[in-house]
N, C-alpha and C. Protein backbone atom coordinates (compact mmCIF):
# COMPACT_ATOMS: atom_id res chain seq x y z
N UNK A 1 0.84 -1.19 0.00
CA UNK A 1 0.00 0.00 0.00
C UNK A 1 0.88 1.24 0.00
N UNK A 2 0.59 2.46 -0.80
CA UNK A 2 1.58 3.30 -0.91
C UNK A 2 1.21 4.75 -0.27
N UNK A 3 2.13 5.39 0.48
CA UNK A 3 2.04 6.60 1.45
C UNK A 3 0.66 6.98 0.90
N UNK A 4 -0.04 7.96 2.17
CA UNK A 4 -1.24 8.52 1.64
C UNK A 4 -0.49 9.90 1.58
N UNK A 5 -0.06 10.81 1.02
CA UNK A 5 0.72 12.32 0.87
C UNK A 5 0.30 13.27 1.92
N UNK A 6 -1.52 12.99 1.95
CA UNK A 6 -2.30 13.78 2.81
C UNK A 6 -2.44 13.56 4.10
N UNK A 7 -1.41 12.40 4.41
CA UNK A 7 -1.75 11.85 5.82
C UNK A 7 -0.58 11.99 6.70
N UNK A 8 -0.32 12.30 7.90
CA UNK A 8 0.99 13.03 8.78
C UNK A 8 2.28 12.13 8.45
N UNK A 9 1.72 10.56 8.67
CA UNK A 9 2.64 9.95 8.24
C UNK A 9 3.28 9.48 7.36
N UNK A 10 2.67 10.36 6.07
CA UNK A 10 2.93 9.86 4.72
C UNK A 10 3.57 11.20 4.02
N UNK A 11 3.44 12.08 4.75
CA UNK A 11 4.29 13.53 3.93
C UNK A 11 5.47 13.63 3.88
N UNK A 12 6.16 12.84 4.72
CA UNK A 12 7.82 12.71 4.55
C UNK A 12 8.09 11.69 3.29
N UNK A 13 7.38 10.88 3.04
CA UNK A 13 7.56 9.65 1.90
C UNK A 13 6.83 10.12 0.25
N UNK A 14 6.02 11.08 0.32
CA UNK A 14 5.60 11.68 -1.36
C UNK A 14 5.36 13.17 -0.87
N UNK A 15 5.68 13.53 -1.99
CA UNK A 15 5.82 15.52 -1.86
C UNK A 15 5.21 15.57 -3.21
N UNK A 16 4.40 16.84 -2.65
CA UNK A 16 2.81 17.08 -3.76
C UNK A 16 3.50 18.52 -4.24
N UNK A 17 4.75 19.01 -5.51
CA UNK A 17 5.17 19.64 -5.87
C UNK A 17 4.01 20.77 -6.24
N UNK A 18 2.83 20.59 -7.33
CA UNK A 18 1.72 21.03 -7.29
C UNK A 18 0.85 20.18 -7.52
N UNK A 19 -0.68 20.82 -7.42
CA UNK A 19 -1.91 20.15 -7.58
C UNK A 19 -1.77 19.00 -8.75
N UNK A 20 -2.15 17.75 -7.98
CA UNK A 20 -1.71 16.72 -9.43
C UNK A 20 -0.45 15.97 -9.45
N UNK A 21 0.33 16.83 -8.88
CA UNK A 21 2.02 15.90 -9.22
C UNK A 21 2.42 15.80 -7.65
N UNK A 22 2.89 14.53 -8.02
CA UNK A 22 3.73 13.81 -6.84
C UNK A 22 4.72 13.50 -7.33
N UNK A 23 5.33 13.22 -5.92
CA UNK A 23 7.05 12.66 -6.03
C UNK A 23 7.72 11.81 -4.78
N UNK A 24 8.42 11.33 -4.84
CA UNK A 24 9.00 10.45 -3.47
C UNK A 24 9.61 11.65 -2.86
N UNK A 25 8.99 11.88 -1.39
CA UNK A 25 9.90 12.55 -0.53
C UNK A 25 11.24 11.99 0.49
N UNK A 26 11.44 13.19 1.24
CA UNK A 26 12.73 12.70 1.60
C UNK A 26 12.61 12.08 2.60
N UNK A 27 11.31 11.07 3.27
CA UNK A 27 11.20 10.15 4.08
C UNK A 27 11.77 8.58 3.50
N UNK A 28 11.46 8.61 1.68
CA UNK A 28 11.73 7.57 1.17
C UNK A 28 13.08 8.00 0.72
N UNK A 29 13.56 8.94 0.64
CA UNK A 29 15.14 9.20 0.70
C UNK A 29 16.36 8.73 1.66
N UNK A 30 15.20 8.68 2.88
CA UNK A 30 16.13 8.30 4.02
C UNK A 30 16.37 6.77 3.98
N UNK A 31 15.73 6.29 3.12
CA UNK A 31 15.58 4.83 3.52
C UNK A 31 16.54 3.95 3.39
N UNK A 32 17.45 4.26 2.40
CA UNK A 32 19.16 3.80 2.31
C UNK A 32 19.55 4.41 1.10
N UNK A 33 21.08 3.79 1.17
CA UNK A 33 21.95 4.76 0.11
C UNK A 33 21.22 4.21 -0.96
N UNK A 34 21.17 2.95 -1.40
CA UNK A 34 20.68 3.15 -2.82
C UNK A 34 19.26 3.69 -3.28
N UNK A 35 18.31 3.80 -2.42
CA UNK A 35 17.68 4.80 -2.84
C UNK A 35 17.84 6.44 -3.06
N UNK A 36 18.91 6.61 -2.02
CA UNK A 36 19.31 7.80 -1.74
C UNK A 36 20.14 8.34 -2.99
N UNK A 37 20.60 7.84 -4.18
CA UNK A 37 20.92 7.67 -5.14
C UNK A 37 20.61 8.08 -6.50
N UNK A 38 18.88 7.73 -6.46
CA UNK A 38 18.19 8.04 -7.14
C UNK A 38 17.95 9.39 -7.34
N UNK A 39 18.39 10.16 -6.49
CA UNK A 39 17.52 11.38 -6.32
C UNK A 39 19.24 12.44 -6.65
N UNK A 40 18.51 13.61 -7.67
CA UNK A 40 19.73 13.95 -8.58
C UNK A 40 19.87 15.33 -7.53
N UNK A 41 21.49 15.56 -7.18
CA UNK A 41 21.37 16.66 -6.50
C UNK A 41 21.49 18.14 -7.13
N UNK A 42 21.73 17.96 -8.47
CA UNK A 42 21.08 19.26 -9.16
C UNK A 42 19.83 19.11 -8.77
N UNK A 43 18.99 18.59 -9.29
CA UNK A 43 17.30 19.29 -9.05
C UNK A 43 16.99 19.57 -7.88
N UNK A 44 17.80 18.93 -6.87
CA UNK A 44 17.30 19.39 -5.25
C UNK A 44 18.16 20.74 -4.89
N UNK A 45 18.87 20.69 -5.37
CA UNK A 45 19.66 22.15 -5.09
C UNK A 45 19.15 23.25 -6.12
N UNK A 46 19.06 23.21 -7.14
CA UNK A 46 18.71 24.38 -8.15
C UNK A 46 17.64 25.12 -7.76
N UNK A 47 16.28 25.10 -6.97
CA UNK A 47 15.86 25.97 -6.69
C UNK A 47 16.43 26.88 -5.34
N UNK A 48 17.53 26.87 -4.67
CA UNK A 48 18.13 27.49 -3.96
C UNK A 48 18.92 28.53 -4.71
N UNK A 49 19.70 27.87 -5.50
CA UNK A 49 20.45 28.36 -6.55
C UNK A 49 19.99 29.98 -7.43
N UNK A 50 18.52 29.17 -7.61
CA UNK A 50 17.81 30.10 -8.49
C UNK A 50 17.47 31.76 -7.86
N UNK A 51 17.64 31.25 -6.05
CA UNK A 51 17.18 32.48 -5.29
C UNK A 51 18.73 33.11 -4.76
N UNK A 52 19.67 32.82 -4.69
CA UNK A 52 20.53 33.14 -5.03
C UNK A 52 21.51 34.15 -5.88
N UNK A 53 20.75 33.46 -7.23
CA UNK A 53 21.03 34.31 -8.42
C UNK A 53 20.33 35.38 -8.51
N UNK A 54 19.13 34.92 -7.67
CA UNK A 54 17.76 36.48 -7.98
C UNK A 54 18.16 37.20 -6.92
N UNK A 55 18.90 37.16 -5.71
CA UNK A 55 19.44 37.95 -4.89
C UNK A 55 21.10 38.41 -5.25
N UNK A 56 21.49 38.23 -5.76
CA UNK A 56 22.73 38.73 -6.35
C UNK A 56 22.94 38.94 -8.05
N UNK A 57 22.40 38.83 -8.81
CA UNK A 57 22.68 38.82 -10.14
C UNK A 57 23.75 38.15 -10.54
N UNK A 58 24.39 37.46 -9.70
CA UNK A 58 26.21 36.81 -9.96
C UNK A 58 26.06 35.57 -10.34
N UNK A 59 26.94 35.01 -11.11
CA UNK A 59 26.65 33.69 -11.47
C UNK A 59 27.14 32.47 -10.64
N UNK A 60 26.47 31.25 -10.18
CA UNK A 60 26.23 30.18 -9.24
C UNK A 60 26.16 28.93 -10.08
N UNK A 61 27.19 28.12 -9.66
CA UNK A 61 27.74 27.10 -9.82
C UNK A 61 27.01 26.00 -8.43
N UNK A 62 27.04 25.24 -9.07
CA UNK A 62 27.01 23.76 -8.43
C UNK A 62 28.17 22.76 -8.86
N UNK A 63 29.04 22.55 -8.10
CA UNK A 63 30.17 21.49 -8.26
C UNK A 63 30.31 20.23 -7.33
N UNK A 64 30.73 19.37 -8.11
CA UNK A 64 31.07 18.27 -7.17
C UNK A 64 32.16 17.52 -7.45
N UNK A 65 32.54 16.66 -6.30
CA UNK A 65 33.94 15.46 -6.63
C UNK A 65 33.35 14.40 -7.53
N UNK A 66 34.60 14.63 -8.67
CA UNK A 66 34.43 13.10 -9.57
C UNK A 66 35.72 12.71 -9.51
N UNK A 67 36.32 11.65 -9.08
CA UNK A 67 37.75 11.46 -8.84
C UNK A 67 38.38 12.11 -8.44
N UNK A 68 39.44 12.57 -9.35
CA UNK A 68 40.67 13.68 -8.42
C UNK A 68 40.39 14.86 -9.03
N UNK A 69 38.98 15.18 -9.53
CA UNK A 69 38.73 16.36 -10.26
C UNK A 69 37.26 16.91 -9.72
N UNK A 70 37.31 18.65 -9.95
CA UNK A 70 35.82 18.66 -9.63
C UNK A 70 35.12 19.11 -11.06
N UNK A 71 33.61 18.57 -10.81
CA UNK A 71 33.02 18.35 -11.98
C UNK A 71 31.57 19.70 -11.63
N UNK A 72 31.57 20.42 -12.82
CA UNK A 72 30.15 21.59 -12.68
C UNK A 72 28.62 20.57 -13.17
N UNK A 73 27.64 20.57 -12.11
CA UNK A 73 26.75 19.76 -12.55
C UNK A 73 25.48 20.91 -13.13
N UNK A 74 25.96 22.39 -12.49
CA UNK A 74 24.39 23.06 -12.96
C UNK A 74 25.13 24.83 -12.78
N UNK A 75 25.17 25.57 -13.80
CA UNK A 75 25.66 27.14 -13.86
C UNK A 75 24.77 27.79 -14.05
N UNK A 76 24.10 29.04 -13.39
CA UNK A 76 23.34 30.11 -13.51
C UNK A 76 24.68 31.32 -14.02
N UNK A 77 23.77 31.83 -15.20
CA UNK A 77 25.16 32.81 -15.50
C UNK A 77 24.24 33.78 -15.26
N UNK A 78 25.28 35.16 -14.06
CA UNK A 78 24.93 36.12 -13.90
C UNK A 78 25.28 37.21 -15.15
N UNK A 79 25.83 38.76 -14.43
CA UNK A 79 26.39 39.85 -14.79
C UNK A 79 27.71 39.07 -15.25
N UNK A 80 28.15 39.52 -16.97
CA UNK A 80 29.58 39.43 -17.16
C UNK A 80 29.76 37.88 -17.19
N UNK A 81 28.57 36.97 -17.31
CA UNK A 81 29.27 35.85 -16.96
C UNK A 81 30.29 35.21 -18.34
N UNK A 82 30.41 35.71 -18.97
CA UNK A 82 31.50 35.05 -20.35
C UNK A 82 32.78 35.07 -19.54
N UNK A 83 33.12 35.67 -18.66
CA UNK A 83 34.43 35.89 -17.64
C UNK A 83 34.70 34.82 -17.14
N UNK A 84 33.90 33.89 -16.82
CA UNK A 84 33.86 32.48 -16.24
C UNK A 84 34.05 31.39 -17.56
N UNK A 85 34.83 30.46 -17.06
CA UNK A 85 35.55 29.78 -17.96
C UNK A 85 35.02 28.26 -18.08
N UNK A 86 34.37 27.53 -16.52
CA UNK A 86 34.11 26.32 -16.27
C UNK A 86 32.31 26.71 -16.49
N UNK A 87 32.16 25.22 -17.71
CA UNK A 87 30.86 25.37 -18.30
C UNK A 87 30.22 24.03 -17.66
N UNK A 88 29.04 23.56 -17.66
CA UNK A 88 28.36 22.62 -17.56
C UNK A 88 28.85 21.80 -17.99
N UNK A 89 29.43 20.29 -17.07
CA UNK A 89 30.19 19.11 -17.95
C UNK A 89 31.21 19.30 -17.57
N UNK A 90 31.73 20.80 -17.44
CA UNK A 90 33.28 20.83 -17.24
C UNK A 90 33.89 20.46 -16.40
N UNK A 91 35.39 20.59 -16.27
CA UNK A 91 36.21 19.83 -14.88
C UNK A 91 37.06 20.97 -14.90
N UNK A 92 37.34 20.84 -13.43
CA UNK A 92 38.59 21.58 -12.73
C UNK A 92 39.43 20.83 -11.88
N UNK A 93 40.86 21.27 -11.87
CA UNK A 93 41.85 20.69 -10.60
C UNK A 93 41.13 21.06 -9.03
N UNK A 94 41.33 20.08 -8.44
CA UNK A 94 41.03 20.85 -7.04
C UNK A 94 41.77 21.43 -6.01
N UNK A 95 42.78 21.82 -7.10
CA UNK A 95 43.74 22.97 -6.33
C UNK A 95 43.05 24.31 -7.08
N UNK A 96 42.36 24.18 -7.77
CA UNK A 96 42.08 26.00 -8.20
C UNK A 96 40.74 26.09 -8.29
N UNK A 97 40.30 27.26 -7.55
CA UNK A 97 38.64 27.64 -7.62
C UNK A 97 38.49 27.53 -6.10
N UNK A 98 36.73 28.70 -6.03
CA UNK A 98 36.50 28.30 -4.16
C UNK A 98 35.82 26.98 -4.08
N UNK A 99 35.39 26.70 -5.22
CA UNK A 99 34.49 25.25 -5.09
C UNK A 99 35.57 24.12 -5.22
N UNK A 100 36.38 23.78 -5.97
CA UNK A 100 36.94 22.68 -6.17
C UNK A 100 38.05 22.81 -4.45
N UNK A 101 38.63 23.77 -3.81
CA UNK A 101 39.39 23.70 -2.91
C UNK A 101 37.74 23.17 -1.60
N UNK A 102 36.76 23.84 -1.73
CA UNK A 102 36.41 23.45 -0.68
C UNK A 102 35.96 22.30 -0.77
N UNK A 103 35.81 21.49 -2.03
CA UNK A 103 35.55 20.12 -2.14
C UNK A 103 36.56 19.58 -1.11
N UNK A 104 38.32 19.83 -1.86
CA UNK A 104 39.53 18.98 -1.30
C UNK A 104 39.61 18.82 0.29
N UNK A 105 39.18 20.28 0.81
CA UNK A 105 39.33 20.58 2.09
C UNK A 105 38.56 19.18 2.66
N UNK A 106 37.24 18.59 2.41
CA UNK A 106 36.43 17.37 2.79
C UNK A 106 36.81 16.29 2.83
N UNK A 107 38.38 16.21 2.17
CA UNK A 107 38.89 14.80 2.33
C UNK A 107 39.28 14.56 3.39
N UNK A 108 39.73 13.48 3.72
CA UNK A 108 39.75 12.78 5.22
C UNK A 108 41.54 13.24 4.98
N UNK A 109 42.15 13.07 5.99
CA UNK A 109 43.63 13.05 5.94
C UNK A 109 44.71 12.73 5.34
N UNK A 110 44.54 11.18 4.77
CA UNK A 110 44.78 10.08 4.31
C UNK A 110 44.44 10.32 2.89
N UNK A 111 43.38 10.68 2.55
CA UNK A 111 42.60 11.18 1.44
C UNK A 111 43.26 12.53 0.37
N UNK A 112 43.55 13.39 1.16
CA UNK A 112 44.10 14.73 0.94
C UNK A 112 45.44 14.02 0.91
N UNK A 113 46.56 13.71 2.31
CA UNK A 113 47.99 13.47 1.35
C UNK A 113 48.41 12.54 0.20
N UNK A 114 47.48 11.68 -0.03
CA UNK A 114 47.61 10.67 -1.24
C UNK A 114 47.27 11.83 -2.31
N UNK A 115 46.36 12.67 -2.10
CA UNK A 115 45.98 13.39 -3.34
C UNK A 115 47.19 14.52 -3.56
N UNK A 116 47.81 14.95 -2.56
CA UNK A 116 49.12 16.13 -2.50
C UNK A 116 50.01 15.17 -3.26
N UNK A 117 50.80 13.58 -3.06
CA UNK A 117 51.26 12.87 -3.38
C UNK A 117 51.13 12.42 -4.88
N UNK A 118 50.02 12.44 -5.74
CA UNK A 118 49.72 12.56 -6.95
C UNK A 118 49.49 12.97 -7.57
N UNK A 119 48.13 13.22 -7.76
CA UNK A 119 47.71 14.10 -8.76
C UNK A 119 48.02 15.92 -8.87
N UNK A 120 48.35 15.98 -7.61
CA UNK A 120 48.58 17.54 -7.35
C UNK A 120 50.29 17.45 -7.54
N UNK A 121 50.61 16.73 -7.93
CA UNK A 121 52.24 16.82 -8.23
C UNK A 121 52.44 17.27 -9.71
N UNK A 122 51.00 16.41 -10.41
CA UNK A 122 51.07 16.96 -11.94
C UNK A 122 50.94 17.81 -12.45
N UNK A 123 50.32 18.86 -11.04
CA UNK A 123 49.30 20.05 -11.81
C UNK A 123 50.65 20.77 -12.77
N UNK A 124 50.01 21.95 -12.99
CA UNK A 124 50.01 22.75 -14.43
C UNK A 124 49.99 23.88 -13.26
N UNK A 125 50.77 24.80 -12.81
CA UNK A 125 50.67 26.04 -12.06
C UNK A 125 50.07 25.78 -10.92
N UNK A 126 49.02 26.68 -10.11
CA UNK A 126 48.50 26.48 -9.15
C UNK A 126 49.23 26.85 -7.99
N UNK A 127 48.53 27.41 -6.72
CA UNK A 127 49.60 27.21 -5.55
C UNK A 127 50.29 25.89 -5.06
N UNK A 128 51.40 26.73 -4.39
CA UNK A 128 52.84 25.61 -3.57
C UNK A 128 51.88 24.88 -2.72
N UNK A 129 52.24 23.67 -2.55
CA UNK A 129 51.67 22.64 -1.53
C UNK A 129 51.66 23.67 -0.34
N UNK A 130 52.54 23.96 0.22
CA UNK A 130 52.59 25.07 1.54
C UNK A 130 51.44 25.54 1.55
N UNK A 131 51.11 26.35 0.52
CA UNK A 131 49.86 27.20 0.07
C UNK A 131 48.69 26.91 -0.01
N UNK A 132 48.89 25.62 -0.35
CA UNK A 132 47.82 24.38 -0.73
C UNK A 132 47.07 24.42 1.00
N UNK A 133 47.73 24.02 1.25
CA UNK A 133 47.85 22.99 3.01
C UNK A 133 47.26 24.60 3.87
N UNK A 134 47.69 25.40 3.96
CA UNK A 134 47.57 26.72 4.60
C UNK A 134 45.48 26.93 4.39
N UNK A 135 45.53 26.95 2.60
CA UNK A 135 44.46 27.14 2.36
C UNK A 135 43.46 26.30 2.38
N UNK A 136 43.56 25.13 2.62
CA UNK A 136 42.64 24.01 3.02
C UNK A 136 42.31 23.94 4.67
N UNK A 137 43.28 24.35 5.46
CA UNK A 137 43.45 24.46 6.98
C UNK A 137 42.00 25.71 6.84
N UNK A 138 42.63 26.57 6.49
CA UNK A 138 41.52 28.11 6.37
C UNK A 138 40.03 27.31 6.22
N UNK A 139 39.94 26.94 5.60
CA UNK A 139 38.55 26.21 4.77
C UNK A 139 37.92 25.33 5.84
N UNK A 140 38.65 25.02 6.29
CA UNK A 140 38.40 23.77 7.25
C UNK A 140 37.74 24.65 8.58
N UNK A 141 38.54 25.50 8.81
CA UNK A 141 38.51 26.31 9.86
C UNK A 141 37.39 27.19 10.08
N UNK A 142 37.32 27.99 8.96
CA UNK A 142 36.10 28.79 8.65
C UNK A 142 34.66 28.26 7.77
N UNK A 143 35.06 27.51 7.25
CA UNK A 143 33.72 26.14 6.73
C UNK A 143 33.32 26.53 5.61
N UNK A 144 34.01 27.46 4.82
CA UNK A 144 33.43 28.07 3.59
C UNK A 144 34.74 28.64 2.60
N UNK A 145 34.83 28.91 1.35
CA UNK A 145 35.92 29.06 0.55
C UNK A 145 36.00 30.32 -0.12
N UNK A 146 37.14 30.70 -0.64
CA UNK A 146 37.32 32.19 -1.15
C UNK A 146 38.30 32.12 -2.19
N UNK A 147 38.20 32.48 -3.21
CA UNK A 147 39.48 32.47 -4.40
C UNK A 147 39.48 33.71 -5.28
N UNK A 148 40.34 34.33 -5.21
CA UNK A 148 40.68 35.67 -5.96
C UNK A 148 41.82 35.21 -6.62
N UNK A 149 41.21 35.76 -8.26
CA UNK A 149 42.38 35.98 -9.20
C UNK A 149 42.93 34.58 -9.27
N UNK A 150 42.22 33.43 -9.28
CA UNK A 150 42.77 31.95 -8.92
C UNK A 150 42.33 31.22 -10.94
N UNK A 151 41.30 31.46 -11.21
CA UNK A 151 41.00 31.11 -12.25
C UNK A 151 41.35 31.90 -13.36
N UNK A 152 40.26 32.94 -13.45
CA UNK A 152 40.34 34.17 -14.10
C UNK A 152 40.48 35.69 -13.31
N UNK A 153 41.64 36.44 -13.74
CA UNK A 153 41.99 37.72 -13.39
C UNK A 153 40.95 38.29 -13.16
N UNK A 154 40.80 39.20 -11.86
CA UNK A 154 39.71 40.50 -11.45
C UNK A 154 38.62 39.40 -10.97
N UNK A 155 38.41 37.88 -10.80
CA UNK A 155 36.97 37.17 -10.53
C UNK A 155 37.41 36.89 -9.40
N UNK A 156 36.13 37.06 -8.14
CA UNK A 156 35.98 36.61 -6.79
C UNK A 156 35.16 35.16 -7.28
N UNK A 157 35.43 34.22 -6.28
CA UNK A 157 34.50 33.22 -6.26
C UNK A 157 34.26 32.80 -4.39
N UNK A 158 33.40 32.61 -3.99
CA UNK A 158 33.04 32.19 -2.25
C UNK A 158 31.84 30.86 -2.33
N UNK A 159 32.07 29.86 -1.92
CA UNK A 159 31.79 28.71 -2.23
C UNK A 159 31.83 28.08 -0.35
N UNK A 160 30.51 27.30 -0.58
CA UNK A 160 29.84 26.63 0.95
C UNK A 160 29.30 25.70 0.41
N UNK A 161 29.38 24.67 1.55
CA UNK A 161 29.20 22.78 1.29
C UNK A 161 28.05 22.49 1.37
N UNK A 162 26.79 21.67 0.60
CA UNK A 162 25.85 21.42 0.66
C UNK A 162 26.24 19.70 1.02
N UNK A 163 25.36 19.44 1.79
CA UNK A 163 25.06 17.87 2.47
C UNK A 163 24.29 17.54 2.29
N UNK A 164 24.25 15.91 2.35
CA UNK A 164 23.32 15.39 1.57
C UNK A 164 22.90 14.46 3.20
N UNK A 165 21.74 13.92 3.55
CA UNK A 165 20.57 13.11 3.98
C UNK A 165 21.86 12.31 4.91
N UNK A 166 22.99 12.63 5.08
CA UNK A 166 24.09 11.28 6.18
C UNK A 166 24.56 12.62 6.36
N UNK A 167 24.65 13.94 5.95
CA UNK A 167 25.18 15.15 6.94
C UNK A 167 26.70 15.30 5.91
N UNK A 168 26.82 14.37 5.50
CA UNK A 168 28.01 14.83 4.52
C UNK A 168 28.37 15.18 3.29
N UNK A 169 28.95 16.61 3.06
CA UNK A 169 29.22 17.39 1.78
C UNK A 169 29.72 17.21 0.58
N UNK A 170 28.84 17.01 -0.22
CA UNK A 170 28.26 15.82 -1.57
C UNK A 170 28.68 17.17 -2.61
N UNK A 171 28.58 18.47 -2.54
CA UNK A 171 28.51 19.15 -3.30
C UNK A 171 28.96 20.78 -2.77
N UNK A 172 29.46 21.67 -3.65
CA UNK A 172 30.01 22.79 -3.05
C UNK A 172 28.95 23.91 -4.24
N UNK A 173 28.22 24.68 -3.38
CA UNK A 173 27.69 25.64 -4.05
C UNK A 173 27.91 27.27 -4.25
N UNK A 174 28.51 28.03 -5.35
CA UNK A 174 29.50 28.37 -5.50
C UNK A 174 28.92 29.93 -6.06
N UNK A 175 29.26 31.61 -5.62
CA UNK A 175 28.55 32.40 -5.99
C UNK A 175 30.31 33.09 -6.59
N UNK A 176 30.24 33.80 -8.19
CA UNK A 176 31.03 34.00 -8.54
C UNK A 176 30.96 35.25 -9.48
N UNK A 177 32.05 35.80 -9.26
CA UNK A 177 31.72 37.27 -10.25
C UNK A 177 33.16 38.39 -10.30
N UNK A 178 33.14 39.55 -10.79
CA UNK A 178 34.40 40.57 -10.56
C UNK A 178 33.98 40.91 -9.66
N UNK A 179 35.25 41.11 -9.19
CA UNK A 179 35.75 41.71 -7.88
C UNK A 179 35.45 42.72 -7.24
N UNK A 180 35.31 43.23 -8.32
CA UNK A 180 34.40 44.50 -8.09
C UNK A 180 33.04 44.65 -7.38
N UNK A 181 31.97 43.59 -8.15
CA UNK A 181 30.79 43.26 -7.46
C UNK A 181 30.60 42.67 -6.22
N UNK A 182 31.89 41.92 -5.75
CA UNK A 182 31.85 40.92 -5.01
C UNK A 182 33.04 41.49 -3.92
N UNK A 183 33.07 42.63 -3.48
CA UNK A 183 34.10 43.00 -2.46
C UNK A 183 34.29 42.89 -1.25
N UNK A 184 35.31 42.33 -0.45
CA UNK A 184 35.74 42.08 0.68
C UNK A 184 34.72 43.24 1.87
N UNK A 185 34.13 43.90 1.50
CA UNK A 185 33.21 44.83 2.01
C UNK A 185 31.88 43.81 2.11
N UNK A 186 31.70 43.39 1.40
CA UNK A 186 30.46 43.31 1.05
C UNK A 186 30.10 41.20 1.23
N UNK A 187 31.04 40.63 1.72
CA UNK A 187 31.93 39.72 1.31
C UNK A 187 30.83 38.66 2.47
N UNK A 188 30.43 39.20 4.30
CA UNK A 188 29.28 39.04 5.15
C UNK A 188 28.17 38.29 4.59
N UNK A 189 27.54 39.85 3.67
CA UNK A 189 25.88 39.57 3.00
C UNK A 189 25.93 38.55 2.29
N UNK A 190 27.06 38.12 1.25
CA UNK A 190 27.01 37.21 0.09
C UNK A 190 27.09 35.93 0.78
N UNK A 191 28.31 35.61 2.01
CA UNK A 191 28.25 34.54 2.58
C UNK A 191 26.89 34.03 3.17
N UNK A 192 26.62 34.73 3.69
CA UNK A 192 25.19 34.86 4.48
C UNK A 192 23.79 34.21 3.23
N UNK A 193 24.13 34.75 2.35
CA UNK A 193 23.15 34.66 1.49
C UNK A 193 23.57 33.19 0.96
N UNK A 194 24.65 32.87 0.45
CA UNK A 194 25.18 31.71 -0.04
C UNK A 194 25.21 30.63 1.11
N UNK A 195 25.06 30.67 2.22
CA UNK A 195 25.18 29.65 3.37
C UNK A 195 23.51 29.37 3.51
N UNK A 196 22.37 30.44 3.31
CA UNK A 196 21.22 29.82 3.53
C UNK A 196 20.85 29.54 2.43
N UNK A 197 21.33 29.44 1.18
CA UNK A 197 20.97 28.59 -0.25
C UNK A 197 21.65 27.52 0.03
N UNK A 198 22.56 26.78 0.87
CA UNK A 198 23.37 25.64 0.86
C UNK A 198 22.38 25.10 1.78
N UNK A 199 22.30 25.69 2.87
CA UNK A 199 21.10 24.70 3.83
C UNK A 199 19.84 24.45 3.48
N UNK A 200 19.12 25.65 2.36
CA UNK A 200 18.09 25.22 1.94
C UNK A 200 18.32 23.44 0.94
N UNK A 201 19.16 23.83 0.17
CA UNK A 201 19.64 22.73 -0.95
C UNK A 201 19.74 21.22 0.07
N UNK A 202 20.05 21.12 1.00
CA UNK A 202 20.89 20.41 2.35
C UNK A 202 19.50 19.90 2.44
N UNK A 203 18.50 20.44 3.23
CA UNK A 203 17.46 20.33 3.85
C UNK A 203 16.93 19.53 2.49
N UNK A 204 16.37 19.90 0.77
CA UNK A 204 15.97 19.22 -0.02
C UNK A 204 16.40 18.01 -0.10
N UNK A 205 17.71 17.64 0.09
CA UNK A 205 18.82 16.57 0.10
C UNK A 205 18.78 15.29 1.33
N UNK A 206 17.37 16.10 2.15
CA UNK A 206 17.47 15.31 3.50
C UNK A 206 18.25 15.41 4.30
N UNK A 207 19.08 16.60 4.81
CA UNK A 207 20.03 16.37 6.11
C UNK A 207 19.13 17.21 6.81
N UNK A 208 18.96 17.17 7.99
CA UNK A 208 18.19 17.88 9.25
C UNK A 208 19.43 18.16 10.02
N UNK A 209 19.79 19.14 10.78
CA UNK A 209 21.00 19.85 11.49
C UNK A 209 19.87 20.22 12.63
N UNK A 210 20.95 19.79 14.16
CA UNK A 210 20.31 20.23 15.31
C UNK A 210 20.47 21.84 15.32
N UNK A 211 19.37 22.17 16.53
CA UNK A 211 19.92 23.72 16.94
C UNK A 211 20.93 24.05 16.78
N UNK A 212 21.44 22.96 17.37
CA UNK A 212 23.15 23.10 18.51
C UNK A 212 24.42 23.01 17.32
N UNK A 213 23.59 22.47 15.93
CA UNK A 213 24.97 22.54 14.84
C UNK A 213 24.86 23.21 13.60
N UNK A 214 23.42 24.17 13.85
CA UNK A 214 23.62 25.11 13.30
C UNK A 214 24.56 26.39 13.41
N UNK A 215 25.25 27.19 12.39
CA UNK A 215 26.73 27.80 12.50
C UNK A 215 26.02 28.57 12.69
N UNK A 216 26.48 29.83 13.48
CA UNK A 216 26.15 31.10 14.44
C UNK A 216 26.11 31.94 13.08
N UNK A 217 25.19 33.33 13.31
CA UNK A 217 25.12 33.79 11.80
C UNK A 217 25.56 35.19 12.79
């Protein structure tokens, strides 16, 4: 017999998007990884995304880990966005960008020096391991990412971890633009704004966060 939508105990298991359409909610999300699977984290994140973009005009990335690379699964192009270089499909090192570093920053210990040990030996430019290690510590520390002049000249990028339904950061959602628009002044509001589009996205994704681990605003 399948959830009634309309019934207390059945609204976590189908979500009535509008009149007429249903969908498996994130009660049947919780139910294990391979269901948990099914469910694409572009579409659960993109309407965060979308409010985002309508509160900043800047263009917003969705990235994630695919091997030793990060991969763009969904781009809103703001103001100027031809300035931005990584398209839908595309890949980046995860030594360059605020999204691909705050991916790296998520590796476990073990995880990160095997990756300093290889693939980051091959890169093509990029910061010194020193630099590397300094700026992943930062990330770690402050829970959110920052890259100037890292990709493309004059572009800010500030990038915060979206979690998925086990509490762990599946995806880095990423607000990007010149420097100009995006100034160390102004640097608060955008985080602020970009941290409650990550928890909204989070919350679609099924993670629930206590009082007590929600980050102080």
């Amino acid at each position: 017999m399948s959830p009634d939508p309309d019934h207390p105990d059945g609204r976590d298991f189908v979500e009535r998007p509008s009149p007429g359409a249903y969908r498996l909610g994130i009660g049947a999300f919780r139910v294990g990884s391979a269901m948990a699977r099914r469910f694409s984290i572009r579409d659960r994140a993109l309407p965060a995304m979308r409010e985002v973009y309508r509160q900043t005009g800047e263009t917003v990335f969705l990235i994630v880990l695919r091997g030793d690379e990060a991969v763009c699964l969904e781009r809103l192009d703001g103001r100027y966005a031809a300035t931005h270089v990584l398209q839908v499909g595309g890949t980046l090192p995860l030594y360059l960008g605020a999204g691909p570093k705050l991916l790296l920053a998520q590796l476990s210990e073990s995880q990160f020096e095997s990756y300093l040990a290889g693939p980051f030996q091959r890169r093509v430019g990029g910061p010194s391991e020193a630099r590397l290690r300094e700026q992943v510590a930062e990330i770690r520390r402050d829970g959110y990412a920052v890259s100037h002049d890292d990709i493309e000249e004059g572009v800010t990028a500030l990038s915060v971890g979206v979690r998925d339904h086990l509490g762990k950061i599946t995806a880095a959602l990423s607000l990007s633009g010149l420097s100009t628009h995006l100034p160390e002044s102004e640097r608060p509001l955008h985080l602020r704004r970009l941290k409650e589009a990550a928890e909204e996205a989070s919350r679609a994704m099924g993670f629930r966060a206590s009082a007590t681990e929600r980050p102080a605003t």
